[in-house]
N, C-alpha and C. Protein backbone atom coordinates (compact mmCIF):
# COMPACT_ATOMS: atom_id res chain seq x y z
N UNK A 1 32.42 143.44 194.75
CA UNK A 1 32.30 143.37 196.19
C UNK A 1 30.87 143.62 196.64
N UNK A 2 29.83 143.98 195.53
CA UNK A 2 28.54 144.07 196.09
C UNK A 2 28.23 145.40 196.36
N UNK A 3 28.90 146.43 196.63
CA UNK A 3 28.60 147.90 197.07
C UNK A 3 28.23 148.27 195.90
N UNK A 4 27.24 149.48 196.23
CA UNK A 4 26.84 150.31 195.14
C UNK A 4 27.41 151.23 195.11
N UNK A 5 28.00 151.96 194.17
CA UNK A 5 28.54 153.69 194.26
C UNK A 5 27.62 154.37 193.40
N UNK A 6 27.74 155.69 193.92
CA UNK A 6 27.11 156.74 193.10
C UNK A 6 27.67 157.57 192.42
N UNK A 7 27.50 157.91 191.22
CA UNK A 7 28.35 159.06 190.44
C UNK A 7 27.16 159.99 189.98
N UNK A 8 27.42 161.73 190.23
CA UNK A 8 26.65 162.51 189.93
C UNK A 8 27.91 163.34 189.07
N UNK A 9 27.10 163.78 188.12
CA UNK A 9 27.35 164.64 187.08
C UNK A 9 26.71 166.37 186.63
N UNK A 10 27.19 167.26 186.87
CA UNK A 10 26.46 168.17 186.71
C UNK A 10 26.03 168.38 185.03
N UNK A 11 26.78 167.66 184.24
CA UNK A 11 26.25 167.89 182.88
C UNK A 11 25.30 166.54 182.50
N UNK A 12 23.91 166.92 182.16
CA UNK A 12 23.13 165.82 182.18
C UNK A 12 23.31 165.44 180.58
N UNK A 13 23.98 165.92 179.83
CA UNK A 13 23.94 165.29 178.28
C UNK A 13 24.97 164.30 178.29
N UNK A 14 25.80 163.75 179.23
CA UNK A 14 26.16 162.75 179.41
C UNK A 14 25.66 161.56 180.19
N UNK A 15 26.43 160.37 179.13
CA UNK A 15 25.73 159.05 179.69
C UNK A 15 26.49 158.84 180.67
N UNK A 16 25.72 157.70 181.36
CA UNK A 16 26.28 156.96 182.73
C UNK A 16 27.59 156.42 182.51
N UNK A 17 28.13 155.75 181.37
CA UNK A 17 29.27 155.20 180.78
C UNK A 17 30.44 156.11 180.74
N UNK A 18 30.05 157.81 180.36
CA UNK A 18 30.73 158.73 180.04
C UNK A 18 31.14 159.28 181.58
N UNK A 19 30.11 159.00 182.15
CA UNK A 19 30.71 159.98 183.39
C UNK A 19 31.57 158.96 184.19
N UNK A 20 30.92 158.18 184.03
CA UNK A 20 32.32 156.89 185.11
C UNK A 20 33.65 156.62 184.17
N UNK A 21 33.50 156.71 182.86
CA UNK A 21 35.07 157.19 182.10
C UNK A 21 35.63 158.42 182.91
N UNK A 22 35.30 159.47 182.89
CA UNK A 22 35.82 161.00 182.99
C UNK A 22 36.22 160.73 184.73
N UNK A 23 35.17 160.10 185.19
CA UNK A 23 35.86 159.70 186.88
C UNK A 23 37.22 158.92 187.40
N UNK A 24 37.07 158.30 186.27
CA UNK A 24 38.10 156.78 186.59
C UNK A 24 39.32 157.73 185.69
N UNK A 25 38.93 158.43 185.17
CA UNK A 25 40.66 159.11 183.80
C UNK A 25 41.03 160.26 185.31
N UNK A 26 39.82 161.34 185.56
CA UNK A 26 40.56 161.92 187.12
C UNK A 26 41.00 161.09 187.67
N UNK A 27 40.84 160.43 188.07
CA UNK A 27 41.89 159.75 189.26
C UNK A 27 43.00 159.43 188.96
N UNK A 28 42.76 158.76 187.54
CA UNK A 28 44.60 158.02 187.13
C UNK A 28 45.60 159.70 186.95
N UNK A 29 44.87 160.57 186.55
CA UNK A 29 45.66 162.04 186.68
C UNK A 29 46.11 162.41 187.66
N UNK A 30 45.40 162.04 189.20
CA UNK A 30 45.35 162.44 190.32
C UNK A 30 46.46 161.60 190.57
N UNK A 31 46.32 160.63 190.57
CA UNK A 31 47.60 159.69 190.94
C UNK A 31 48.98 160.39 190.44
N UNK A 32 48.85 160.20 189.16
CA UNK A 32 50.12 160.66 188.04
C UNK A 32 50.84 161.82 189.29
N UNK A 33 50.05 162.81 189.57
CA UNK A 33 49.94 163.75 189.95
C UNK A 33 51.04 163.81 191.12
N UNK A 34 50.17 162.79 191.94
CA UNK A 34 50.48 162.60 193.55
C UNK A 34 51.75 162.02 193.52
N UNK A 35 52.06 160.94 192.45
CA UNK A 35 53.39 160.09 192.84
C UNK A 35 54.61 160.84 191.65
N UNK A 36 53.91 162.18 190.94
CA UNK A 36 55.24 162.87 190.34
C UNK A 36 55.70 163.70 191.46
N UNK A 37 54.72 163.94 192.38
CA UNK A 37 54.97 165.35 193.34
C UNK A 37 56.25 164.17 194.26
N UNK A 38 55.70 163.10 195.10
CA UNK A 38 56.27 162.80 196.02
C UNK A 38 57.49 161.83 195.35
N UNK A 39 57.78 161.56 194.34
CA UNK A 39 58.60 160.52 194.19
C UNK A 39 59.63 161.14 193.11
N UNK A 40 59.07 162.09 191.91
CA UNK A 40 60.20 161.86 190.53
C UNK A 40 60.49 163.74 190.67
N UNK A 41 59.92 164.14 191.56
CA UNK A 41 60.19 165.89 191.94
C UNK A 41 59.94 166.86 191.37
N UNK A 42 58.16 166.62 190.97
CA UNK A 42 57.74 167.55 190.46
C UNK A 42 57.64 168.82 190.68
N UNK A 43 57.58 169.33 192.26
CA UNK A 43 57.86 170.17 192.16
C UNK A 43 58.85 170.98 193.07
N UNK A 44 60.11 170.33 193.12
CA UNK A 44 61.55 171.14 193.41
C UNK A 44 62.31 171.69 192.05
N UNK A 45 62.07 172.26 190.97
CA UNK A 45 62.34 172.86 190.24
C UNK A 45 62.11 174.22 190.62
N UNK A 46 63.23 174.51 190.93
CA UNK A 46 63.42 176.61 191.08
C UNK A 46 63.47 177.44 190.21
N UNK A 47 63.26 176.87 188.76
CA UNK A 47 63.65 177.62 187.48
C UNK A 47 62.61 178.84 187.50
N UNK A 48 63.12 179.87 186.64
CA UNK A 48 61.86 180.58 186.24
C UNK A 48 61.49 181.14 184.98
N UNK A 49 62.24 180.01 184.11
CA UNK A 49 62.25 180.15 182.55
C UNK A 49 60.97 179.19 182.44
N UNK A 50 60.41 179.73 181.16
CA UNK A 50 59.44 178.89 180.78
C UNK A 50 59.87 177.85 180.32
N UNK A 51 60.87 177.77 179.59
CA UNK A 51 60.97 176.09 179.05
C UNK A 51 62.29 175.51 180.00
N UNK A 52 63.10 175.81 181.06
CA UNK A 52 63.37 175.49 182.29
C UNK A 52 62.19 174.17 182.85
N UNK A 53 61.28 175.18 183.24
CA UNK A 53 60.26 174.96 183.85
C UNK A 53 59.19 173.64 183.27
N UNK A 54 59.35 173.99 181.41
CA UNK A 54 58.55 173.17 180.75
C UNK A 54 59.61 171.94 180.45
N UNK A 55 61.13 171.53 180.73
CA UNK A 55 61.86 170.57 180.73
C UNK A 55 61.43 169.79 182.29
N UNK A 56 61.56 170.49 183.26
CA UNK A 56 61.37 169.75 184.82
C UNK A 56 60.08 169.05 184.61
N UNK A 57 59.33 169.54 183.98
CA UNK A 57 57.82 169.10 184.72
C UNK A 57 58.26 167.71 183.66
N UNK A 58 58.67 167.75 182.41
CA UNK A 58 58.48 166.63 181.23
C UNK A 58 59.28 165.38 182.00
N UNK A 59 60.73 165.86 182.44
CA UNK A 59 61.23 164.88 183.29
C UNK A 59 60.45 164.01 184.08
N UNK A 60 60.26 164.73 184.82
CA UNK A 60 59.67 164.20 186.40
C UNK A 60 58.10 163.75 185.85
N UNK A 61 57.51 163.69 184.98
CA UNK A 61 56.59 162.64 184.31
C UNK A 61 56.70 161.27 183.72
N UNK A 62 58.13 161.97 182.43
CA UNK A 62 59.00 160.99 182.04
C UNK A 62 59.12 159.34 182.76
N UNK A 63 60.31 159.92 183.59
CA UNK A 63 60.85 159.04 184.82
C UNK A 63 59.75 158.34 185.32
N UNK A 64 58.03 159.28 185.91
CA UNK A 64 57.65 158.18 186.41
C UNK A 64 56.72 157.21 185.41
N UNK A 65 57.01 157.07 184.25
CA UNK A 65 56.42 156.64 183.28
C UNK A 65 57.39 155.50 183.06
N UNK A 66 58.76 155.53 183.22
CA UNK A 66 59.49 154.89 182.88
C UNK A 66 59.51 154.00 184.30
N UNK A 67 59.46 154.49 185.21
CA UNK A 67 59.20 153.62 186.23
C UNK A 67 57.77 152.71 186.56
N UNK A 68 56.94 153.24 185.96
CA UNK A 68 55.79 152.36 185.43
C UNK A 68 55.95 150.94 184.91
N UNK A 69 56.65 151.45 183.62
CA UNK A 69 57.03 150.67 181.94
C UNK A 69 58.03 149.37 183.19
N UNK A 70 59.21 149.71 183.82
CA UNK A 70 60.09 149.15 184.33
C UNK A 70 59.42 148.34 185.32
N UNK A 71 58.33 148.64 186.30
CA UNK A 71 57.64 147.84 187.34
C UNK A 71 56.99 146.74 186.60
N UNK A 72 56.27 147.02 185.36
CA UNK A 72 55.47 146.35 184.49
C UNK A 72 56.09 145.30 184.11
N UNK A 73 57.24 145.27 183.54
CA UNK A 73 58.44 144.63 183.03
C UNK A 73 58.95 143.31 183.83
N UNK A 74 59.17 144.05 184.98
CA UNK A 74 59.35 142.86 186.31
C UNK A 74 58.47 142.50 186.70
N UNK A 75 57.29 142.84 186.42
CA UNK A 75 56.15 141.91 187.07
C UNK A 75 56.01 142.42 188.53
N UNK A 76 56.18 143.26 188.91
CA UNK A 76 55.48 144.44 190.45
C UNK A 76 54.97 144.92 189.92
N UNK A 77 53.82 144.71 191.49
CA UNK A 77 52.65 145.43 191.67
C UNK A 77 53.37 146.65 191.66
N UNK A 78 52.03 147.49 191.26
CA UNK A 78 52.57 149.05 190.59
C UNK A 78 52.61 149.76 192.58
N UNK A 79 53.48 150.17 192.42
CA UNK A 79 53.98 151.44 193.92
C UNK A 79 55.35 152.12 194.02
N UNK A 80 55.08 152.88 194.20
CA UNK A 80 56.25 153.98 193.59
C UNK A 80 57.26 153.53 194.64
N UNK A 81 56.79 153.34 195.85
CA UNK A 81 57.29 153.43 197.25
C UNK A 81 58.11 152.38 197.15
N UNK A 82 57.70 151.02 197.15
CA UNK A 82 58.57 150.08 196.58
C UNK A 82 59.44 149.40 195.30
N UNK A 83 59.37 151.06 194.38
CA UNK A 83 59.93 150.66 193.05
C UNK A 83 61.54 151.44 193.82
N UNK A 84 61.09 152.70 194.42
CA UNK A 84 62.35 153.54 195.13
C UNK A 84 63.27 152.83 195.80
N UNK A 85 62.37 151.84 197.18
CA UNK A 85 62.82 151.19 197.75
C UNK A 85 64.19 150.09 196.84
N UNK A 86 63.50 149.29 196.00
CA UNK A 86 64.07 148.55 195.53
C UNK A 86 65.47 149.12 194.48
N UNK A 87 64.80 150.06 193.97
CA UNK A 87 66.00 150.88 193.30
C UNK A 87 67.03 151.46 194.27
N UNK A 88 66.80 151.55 195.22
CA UNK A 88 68.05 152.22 196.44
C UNK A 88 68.70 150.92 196.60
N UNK A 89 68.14 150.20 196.60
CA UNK A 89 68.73 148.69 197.63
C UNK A 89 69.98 148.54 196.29
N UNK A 90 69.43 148.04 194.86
CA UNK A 90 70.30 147.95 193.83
C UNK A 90 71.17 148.99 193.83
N UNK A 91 71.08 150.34 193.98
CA UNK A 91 72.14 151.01 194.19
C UNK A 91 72.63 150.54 194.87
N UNK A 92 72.81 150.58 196.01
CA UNK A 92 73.44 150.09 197.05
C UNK A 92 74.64 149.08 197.20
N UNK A 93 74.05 147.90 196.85
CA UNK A 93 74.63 146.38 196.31
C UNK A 93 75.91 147.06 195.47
N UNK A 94 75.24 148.05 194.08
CA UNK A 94 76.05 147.80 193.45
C UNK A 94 77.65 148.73 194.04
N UNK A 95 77.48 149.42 194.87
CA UNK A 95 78.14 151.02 195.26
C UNK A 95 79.01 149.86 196.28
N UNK A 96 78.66 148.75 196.82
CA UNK A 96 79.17 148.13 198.10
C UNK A 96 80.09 147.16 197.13
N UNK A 97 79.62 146.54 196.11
CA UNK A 97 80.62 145.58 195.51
C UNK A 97 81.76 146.60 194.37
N UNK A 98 81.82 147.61 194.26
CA UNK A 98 82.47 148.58 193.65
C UNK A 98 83.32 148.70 194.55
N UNK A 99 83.05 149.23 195.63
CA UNK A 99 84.06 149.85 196.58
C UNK A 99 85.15 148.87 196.99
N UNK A 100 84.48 147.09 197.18
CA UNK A 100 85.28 146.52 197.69
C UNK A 100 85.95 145.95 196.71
N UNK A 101 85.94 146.31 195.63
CA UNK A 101 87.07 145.58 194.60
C UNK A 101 86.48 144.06 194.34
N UNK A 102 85.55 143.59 194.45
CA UNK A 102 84.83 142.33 194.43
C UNK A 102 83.90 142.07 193.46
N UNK A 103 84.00 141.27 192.25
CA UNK A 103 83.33 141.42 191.37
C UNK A 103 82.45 140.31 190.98
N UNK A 104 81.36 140.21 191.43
CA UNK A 104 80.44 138.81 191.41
C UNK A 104 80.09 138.17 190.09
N UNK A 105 79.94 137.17 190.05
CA UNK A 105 78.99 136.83 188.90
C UNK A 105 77.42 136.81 189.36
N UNK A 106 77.29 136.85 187.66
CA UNK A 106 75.84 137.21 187.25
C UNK A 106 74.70 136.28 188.31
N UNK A 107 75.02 134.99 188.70
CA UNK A 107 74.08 134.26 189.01
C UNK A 107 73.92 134.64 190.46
N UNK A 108 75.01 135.42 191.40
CA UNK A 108 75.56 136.03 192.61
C UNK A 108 74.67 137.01 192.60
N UNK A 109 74.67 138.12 191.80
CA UNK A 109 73.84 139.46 191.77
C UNK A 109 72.22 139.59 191.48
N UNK A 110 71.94 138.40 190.68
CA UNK A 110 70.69 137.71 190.55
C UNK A 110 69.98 137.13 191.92
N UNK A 111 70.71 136.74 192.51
CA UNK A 111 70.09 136.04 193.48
C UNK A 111 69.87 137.28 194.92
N UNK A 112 71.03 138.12 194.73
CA UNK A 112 70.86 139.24 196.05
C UNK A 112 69.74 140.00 195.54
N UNK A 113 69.56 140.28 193.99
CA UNK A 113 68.68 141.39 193.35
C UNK A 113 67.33 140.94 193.89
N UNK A 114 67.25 139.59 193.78
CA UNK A 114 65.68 138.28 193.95
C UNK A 114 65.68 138.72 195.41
N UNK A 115 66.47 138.27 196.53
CA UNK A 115 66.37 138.61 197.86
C UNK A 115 65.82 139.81 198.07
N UNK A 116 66.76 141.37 197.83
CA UNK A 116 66.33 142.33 198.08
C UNK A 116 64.79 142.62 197.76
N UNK A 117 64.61 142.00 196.43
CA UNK A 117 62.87 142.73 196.31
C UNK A 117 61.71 141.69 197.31
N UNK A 118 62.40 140.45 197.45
CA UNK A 118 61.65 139.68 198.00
C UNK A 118 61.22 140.65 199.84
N UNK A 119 62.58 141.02 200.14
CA UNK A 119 62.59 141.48 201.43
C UNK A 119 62.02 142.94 201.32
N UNK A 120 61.60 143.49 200.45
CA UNK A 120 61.12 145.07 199.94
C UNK A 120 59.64 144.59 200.20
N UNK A 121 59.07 143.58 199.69
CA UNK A 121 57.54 143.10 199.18
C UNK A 121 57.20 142.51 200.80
N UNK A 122 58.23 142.07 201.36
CA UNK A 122 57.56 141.70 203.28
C UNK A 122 57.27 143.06 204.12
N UNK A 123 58.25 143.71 203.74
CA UNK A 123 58.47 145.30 204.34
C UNK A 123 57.07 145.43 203.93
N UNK A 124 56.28 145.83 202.93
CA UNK A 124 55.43 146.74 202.86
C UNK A 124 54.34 145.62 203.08
């Protein structure tokens, strides 16, 4: 895009290469971070056992790793917001054709599954 950025480093025995690695790896942590807190519930765990505590956090990494792997898979752009979205909607579908005793075929559920994300991806 033409902009210049600046990266300062307080340790000067690193190269320019090294410090824009160590910048760009914070952030993907920061992220990790931000979308375990708000999305896979990093931190609503009340435990106060250490390995309680050391199972919640592995989960709620887990999951959003697997929701990564799963966005990747389908070919979405990576957002937590619309992986949720879309995962509620499929709940949904499926909780509504359960209830009514109505059992679609595959090419039926394919095509609402295609709709719903289509209508998830206008939303945002």
């Amino acid at each position: 895009n033409g902009k210049k950025k600046l990266f300062f480093s307080t340790d000067t025995s690193l190269s320019g290469e090294e410090v824009l690695l160590y910048y760009r790896t914070r952030f993907q942590i920061e992220f990790c971070f931000r979308d375990a807190k708000g999305y896979t519930g990093l931190m609503d765990c009340q435990a106060r056992d250490k390995w309680k505590l050391d199972f919640a956090f592995n989960a709620s990494f887990t999951s959003l790793n697997v929701a990564k792997v799963t966005m990747k898979e389908m070919g979405m752009e990576y957002s937590m917001s619309s992986f949720k979205s879309l995962m509620t909607n499929i709940y949904l579908v499926k909780r509504i054709f359960k209830a009514s005793g109505y059992t679609p075929n595959r090419t039926l559920i394919s095509k609402i599954f295609k709709d719903l994300s289509c209508l998830q991806r206008i939303a945002a």
